[in-house]
N, C-alpha and C. Protein backbone atom coordinates (compact mmCIF):
# COMPACT_ATOMS: atom_id res chain seq x y z
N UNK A 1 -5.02 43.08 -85.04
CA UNK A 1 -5.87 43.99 -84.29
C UNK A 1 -5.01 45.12 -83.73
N UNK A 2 -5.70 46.31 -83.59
CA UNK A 2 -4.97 47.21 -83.53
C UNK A 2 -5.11 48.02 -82.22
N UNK A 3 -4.42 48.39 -81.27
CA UNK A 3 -4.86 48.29 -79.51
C UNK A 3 -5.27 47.35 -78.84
N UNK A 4 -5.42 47.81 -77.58
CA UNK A 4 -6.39 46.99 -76.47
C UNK A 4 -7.30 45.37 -77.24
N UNK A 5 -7.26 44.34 -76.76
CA UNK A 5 -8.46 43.65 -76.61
C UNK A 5 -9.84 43.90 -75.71
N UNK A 6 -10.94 44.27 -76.16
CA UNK A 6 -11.93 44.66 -74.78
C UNK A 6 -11.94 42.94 -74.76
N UNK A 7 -12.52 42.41 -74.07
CA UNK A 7 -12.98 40.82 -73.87
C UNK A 7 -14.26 41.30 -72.44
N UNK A 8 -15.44 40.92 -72.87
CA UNK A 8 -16.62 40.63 -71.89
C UNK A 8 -16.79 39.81 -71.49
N UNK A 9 -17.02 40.20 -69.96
CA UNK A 9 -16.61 39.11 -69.08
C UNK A 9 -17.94 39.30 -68.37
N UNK A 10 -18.86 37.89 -68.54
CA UNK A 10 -20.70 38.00 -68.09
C UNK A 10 -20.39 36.87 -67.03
N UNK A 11 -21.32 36.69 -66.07
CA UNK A 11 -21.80 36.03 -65.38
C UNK A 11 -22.85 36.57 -63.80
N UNK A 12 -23.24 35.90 -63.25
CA UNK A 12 -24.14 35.80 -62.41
C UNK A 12 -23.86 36.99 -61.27
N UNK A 13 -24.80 37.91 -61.15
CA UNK A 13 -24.72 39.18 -60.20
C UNK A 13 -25.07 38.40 -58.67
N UNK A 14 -25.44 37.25 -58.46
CA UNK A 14 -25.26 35.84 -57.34
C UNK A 14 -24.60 34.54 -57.34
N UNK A 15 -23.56 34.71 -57.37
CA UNK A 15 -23.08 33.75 -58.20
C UNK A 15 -22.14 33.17 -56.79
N UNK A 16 -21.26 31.78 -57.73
CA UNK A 16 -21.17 30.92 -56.33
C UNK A 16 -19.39 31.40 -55.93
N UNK A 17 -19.10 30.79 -54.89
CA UNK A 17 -18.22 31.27 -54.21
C UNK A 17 -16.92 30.80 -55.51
N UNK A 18 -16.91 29.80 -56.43
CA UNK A 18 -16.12 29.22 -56.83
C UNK A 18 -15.81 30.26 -58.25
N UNK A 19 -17.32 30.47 -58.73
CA UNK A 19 -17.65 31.64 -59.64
C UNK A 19 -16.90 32.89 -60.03
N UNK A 20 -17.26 33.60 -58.10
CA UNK A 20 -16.31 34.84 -58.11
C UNK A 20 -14.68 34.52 -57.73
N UNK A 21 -14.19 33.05 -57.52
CA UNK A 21 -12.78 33.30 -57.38
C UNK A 21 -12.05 32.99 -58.79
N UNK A 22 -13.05 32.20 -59.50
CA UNK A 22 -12.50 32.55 -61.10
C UNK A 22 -12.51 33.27 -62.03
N UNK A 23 -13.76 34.55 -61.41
CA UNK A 23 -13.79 35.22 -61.99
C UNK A 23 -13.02 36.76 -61.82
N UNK A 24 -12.10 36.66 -60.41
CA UNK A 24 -11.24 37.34 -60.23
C UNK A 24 -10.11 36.71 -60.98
N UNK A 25 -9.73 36.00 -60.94
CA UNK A 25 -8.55 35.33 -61.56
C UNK A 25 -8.46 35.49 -63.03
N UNK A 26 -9.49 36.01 -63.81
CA UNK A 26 -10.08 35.91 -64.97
C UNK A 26 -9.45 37.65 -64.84
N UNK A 27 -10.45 38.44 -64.33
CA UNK A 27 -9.53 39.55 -64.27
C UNK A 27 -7.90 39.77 -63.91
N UNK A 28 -7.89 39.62 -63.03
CA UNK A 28 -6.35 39.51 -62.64
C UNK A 28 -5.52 39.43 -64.18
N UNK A 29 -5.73 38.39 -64.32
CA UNK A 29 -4.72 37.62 -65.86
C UNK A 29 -5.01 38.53 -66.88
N UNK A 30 -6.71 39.10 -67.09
CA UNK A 30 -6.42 40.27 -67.95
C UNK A 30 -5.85 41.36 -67.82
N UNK A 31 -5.51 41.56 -67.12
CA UNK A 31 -4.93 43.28 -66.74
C UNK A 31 -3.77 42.90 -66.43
N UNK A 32 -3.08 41.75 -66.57
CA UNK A 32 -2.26 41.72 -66.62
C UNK A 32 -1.57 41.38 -67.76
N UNK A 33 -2.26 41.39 -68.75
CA UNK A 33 -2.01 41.14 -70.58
C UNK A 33 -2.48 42.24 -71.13
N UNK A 34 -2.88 43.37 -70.39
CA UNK A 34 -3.52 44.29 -70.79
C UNK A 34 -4.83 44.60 -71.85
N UNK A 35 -5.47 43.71 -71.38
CA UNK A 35 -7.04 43.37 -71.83
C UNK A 35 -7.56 44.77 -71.09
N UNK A 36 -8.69 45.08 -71.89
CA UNK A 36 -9.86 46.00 -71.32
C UNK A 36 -10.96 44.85 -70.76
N UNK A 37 -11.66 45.04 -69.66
CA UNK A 37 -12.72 44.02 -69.24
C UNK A 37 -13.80 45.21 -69.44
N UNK A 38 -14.72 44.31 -70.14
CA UNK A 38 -15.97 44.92 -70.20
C UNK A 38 -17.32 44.59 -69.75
N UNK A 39 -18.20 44.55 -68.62
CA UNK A 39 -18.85 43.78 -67.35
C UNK A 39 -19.79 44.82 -67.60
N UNK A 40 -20.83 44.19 -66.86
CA UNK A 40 -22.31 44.85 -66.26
C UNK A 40 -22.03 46.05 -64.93
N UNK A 41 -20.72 46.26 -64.56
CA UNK A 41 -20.57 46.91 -63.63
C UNK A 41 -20.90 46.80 -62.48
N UNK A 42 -21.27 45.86 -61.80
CA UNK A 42 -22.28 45.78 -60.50
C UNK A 42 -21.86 44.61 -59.48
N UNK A 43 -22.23 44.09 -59.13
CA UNK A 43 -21.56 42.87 -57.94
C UNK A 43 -21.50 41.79 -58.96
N UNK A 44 -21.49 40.74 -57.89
CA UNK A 44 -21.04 39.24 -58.12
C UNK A 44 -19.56 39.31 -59.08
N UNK A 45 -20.04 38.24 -60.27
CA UNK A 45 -18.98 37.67 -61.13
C UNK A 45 -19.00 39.27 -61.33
N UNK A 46 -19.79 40.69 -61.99
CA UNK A 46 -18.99 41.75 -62.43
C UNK A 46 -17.96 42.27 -61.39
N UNK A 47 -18.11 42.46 -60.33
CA UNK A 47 -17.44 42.76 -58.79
C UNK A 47 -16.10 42.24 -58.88
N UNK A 48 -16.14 40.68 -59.28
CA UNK A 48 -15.03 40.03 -58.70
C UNK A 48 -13.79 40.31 -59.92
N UNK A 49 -14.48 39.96 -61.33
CA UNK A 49 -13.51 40.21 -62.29
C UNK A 49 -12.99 41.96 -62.42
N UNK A 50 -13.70 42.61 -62.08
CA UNK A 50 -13.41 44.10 -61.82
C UNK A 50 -12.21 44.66 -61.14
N UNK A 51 -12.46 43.93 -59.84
CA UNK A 51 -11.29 43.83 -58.77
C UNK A 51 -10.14 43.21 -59.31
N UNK A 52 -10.42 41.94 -59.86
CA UNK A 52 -9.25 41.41 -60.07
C UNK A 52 -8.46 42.10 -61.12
N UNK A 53 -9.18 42.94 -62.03
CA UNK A 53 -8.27 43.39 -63.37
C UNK A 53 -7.92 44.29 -63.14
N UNK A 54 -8.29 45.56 -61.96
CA UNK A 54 -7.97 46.96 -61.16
C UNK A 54 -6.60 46.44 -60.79
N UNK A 55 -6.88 45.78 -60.06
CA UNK A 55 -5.90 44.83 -58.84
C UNK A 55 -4.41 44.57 -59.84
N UNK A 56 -4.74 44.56 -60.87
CA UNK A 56 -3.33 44.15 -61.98
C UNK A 56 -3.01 45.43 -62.51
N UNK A 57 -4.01 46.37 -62.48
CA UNK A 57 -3.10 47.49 -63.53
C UNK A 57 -4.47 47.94 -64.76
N UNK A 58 -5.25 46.97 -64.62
CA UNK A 58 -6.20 47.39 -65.81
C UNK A 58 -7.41 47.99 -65.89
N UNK A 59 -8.10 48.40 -67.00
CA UNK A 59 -8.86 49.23 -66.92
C UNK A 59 -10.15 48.51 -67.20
N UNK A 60 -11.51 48.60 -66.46
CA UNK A 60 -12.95 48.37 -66.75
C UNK A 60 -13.79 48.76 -67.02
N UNK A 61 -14.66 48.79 -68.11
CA UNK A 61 -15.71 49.60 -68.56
C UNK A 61 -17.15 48.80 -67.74
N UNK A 62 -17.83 49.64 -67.21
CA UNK A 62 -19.05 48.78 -66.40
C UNK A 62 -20.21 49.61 -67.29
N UNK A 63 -20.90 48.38 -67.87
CA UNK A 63 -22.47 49.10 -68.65
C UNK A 63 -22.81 48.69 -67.84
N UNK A 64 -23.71 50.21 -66.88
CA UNK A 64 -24.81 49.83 -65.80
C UNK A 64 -26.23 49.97 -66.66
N UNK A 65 -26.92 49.07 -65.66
CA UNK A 65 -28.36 49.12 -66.21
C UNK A 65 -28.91 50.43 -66.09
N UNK A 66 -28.61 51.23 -64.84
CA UNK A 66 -29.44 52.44 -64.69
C UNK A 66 -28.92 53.59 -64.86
N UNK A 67 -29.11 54.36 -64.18
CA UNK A 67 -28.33 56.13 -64.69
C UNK A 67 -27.68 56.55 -63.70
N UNK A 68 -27.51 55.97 -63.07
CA UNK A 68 -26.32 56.44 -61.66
C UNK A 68 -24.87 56.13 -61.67
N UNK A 69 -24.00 56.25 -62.01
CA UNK A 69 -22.30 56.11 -62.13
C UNK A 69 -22.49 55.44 -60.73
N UNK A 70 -22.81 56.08 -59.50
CA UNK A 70 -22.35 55.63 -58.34
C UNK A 70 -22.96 54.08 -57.90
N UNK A 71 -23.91 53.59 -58.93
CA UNK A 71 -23.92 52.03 -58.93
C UNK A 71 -22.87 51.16 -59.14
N UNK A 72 -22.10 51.44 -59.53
CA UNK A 72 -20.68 51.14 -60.31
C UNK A 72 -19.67 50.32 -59.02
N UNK A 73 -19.17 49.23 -59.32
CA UNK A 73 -18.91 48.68 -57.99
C UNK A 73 -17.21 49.27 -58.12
N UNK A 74 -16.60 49.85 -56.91
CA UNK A 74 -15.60 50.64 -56.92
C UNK A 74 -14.43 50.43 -57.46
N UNK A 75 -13.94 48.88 -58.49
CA UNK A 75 -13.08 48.37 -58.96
C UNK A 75 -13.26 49.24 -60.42
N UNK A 76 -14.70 49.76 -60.68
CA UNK A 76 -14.61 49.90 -62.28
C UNK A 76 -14.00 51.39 -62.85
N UNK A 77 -13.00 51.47 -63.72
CA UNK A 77 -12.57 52.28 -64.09
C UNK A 77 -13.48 53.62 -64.91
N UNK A 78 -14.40 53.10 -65.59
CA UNK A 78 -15.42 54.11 -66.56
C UNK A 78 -16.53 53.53 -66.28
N UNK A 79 -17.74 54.13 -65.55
CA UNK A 79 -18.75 53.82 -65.61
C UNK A 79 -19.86 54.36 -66.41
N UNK A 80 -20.24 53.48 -66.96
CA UNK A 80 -21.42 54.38 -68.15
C UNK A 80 -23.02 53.68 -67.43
N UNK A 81 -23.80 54.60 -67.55
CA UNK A 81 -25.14 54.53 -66.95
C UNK A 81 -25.63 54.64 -68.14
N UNK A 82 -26.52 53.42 -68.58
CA UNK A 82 -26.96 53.56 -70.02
C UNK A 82 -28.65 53.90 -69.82
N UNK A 83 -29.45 53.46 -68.27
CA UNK A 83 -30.58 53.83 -68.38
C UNK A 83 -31.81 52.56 -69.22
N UNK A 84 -31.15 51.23 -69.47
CA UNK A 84 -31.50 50.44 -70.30
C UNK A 84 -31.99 49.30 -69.64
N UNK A 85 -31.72 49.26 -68.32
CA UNK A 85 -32.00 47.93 -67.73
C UNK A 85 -30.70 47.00 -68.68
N UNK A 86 -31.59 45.36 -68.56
CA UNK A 86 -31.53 44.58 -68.85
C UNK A 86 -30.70 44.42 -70.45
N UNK A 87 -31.29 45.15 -70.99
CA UNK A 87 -31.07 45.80 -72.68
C UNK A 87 -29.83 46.05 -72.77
N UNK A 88 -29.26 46.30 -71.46
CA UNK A 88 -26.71 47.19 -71.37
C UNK A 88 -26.92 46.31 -71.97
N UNK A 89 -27.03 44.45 -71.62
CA UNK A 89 -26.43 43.45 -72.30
C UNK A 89 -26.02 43.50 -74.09
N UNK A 90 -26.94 44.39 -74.63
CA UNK A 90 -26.59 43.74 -75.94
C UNK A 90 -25.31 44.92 -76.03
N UNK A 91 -24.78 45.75 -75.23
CA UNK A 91 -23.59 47.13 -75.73
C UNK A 91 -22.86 46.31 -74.99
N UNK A 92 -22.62 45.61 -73.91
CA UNK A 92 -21.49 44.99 -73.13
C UNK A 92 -20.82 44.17 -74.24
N UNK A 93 -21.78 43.34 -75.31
CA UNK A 93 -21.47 42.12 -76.08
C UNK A 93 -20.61 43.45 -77.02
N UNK A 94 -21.51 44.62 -77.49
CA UNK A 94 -21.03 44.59 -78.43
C UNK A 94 -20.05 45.40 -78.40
N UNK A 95 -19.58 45.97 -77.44
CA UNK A 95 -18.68 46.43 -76.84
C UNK A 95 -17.30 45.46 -77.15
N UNK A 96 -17.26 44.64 -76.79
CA UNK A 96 -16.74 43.28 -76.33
C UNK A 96 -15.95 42.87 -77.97
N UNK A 97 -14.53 42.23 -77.89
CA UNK A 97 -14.18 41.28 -79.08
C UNK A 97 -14.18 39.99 -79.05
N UNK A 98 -14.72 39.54 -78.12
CA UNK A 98 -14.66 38.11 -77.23
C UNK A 98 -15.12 38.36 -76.08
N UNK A 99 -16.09 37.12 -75.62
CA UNK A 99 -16.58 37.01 -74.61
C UNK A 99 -16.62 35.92 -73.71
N UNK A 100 -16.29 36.04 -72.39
CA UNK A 100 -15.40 34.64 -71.28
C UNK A 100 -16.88 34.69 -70.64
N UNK A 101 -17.80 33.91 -70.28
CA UNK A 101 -18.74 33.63 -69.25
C UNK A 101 -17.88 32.73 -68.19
N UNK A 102 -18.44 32.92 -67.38
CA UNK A 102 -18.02 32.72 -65.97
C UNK A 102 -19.55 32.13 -64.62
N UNK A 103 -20.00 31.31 -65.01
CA UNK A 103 -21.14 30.39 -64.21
C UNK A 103 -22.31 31.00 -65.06
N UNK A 104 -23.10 31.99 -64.40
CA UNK A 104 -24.10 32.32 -64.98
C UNK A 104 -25.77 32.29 -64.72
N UNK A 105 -26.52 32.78 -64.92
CA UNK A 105 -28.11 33.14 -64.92
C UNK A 105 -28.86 33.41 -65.74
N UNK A 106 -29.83 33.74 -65.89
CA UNK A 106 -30.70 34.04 -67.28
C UNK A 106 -30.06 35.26 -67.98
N UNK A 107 -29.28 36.58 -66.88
CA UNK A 107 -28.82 37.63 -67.84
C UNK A 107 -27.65 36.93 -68.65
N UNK A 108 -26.67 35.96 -68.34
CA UNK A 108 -25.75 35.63 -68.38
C UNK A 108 -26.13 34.69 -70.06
N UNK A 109 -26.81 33.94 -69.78
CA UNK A 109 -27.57 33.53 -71.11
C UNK A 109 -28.11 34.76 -72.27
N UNK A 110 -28.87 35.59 -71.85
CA UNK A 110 -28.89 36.37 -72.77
C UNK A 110 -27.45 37.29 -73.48
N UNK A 111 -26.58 37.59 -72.96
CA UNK A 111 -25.34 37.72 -73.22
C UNK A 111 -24.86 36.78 -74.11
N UNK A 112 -24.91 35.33 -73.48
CA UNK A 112 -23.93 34.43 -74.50
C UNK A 112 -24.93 34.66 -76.01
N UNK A 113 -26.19 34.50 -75.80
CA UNK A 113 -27.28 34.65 -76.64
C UNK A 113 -26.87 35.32 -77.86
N UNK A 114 -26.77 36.64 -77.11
CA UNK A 114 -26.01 38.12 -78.30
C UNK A 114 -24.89 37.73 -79.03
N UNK A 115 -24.00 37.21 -78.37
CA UNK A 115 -22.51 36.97 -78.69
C UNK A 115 -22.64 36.36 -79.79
N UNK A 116 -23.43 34.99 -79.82
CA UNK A 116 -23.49 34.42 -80.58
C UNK A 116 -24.32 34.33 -81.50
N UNK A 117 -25.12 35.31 -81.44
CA UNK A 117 -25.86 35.56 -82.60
C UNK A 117 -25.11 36.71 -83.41
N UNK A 118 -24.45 37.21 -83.14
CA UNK A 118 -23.28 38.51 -83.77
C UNK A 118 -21.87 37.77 -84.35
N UNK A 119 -21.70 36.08 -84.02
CA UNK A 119 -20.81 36.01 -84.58
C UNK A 119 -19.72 36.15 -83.54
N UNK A 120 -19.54 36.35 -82.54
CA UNK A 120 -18.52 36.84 -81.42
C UNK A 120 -18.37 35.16 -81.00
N UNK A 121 -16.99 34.69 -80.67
CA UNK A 121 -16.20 33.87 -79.91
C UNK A 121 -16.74 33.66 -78.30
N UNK A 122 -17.42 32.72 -77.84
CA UNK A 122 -17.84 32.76 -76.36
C UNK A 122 -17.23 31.44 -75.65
N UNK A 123 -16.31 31.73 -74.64
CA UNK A 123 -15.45 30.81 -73.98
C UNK A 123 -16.26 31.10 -72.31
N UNK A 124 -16.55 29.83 -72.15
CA UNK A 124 -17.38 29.13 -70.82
C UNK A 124 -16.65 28.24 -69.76
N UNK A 125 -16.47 29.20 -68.76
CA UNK A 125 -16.32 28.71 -67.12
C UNK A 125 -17.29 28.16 -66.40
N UNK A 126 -17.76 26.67 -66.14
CA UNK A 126 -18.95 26.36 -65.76
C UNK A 126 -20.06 27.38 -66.23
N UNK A 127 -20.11 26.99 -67.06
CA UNK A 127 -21.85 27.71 -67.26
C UNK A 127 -22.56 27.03 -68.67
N UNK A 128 -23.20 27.52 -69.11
CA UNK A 128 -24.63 27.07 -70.01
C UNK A 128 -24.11 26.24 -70.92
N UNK A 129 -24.26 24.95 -70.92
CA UNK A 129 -23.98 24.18 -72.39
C UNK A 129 -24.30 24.03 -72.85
N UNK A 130 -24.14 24.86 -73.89
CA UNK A 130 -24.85 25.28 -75.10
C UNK A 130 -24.17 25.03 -76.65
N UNK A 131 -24.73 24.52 -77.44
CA UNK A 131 -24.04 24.56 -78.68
C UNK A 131 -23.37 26.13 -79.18
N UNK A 132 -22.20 26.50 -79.54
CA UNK A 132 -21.29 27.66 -79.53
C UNK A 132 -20.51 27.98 -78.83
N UNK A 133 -20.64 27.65 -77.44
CA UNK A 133 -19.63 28.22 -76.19
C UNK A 133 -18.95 27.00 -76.15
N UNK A 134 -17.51 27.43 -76.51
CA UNK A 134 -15.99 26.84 -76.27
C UNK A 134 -16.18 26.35 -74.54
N UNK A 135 -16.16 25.64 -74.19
CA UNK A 135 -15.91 25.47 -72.75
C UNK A 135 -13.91 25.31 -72.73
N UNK A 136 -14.29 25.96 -71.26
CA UNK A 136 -12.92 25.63 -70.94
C UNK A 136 -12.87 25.41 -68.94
N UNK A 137 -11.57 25.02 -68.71
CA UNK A 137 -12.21 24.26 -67.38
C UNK A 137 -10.62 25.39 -66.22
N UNK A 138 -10.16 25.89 -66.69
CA UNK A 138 -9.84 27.36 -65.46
C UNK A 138 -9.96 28.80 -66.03
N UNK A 139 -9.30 29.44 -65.37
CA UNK A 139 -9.58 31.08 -65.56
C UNK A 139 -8.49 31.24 -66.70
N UNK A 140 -6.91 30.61 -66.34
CA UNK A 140 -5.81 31.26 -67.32
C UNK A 140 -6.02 30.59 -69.00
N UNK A 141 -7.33 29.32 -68.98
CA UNK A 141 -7.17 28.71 -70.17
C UNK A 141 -8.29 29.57 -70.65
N UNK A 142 -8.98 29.88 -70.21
CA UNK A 142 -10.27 31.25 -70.60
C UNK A 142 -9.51 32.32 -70.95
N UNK A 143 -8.77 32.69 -70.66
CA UNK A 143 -7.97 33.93 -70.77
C UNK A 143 -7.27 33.75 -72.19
N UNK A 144 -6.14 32.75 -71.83
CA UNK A 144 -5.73 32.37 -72.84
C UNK A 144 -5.86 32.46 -74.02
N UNK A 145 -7.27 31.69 -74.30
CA UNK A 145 -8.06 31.29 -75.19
C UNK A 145 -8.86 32.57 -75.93
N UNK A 146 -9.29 33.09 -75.08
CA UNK A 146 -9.79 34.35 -75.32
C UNK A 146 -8.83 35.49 -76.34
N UNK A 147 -8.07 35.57 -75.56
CA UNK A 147 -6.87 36.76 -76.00
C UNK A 147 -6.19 36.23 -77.47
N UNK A 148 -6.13 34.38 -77.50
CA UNK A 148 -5.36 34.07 -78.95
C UNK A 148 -6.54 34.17 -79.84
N UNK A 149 -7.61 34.13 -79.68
CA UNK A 149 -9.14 33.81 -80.48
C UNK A 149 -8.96 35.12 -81.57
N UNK A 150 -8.17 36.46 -80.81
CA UNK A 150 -8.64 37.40 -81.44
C UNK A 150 -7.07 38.47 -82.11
N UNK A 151 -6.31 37.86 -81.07
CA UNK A 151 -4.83 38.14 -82.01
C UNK A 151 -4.42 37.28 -82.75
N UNK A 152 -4.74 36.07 -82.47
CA UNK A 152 -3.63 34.69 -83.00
C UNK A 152 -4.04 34.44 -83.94
């Protein structure tokens, strides 16, 4: 592969306290391997992994649902306002060369949904068990896992 890894990083815009500290840690570790994170742009799990991958050095693309940049939670490096609602999900996936879920909700399902109907690699932090999603049980083995899925 040639540049950057993007890797999409979905989960729950309410998500639990345990959620957003793995899902900073999830960032963190990417930006610090120099991953692109590619998120819904907006709070919760997008918020936390945002911060955490700013916080290292790296850069975030946030597909917002609506048309305002200034929805964009202040960690994200490029904010794109797609005007789509619900619908960013299928450009976040496909945006994305791999995708880490991180707990999760119905958007969070429709995401893994995409991923895996496109054929895309989906590695799971507590969330949906589902036939396709790799589970894995911390942030650096998500990471890990993620990043060798698509160089290694």
């Amino acid at each position: 592969m040639v540049g950057p890894v993007y890797v999409g990083v979905v989960g729950a815009s309410r998500a639990t306290e345990q959620d957003l500290l793995d899902a900073e840690q999830v960032g963190r570790l990417l930006g610090e391997r120099g991953a692109i994170v590619v998120c819904g742009g907006r709070g919760g799990v997008m918020a936390a992994v945002s911060k955490g991958c700013a916080e290292a050095g790296g850069a975030v693309i946030g597909m917002l649902p609506g048309d305002d940049r200034s929805d964009a939670n202040e960690w994200v490096s490029y904010a794109i306002p797609t005007g789509l609602g619900e619908l960013r999900n299928g450009l976040i996936v496909r945006t994305a060369d791999v995708i880490i879920a991180v707990g999760g909700s119905y958007g969070t399902l429709s995401e893994v949904a995409l991923a895996l109907q496109a054929g895309m690699t989906v590695f799971g932090l507590h969330t949906w068990p589902i036939e396709g999603i790799t589970p894995v049980s911390t942030p650096a083995d998500a990471v890990d896992r993620a990043l060798g899925s698509v160089v290694g």
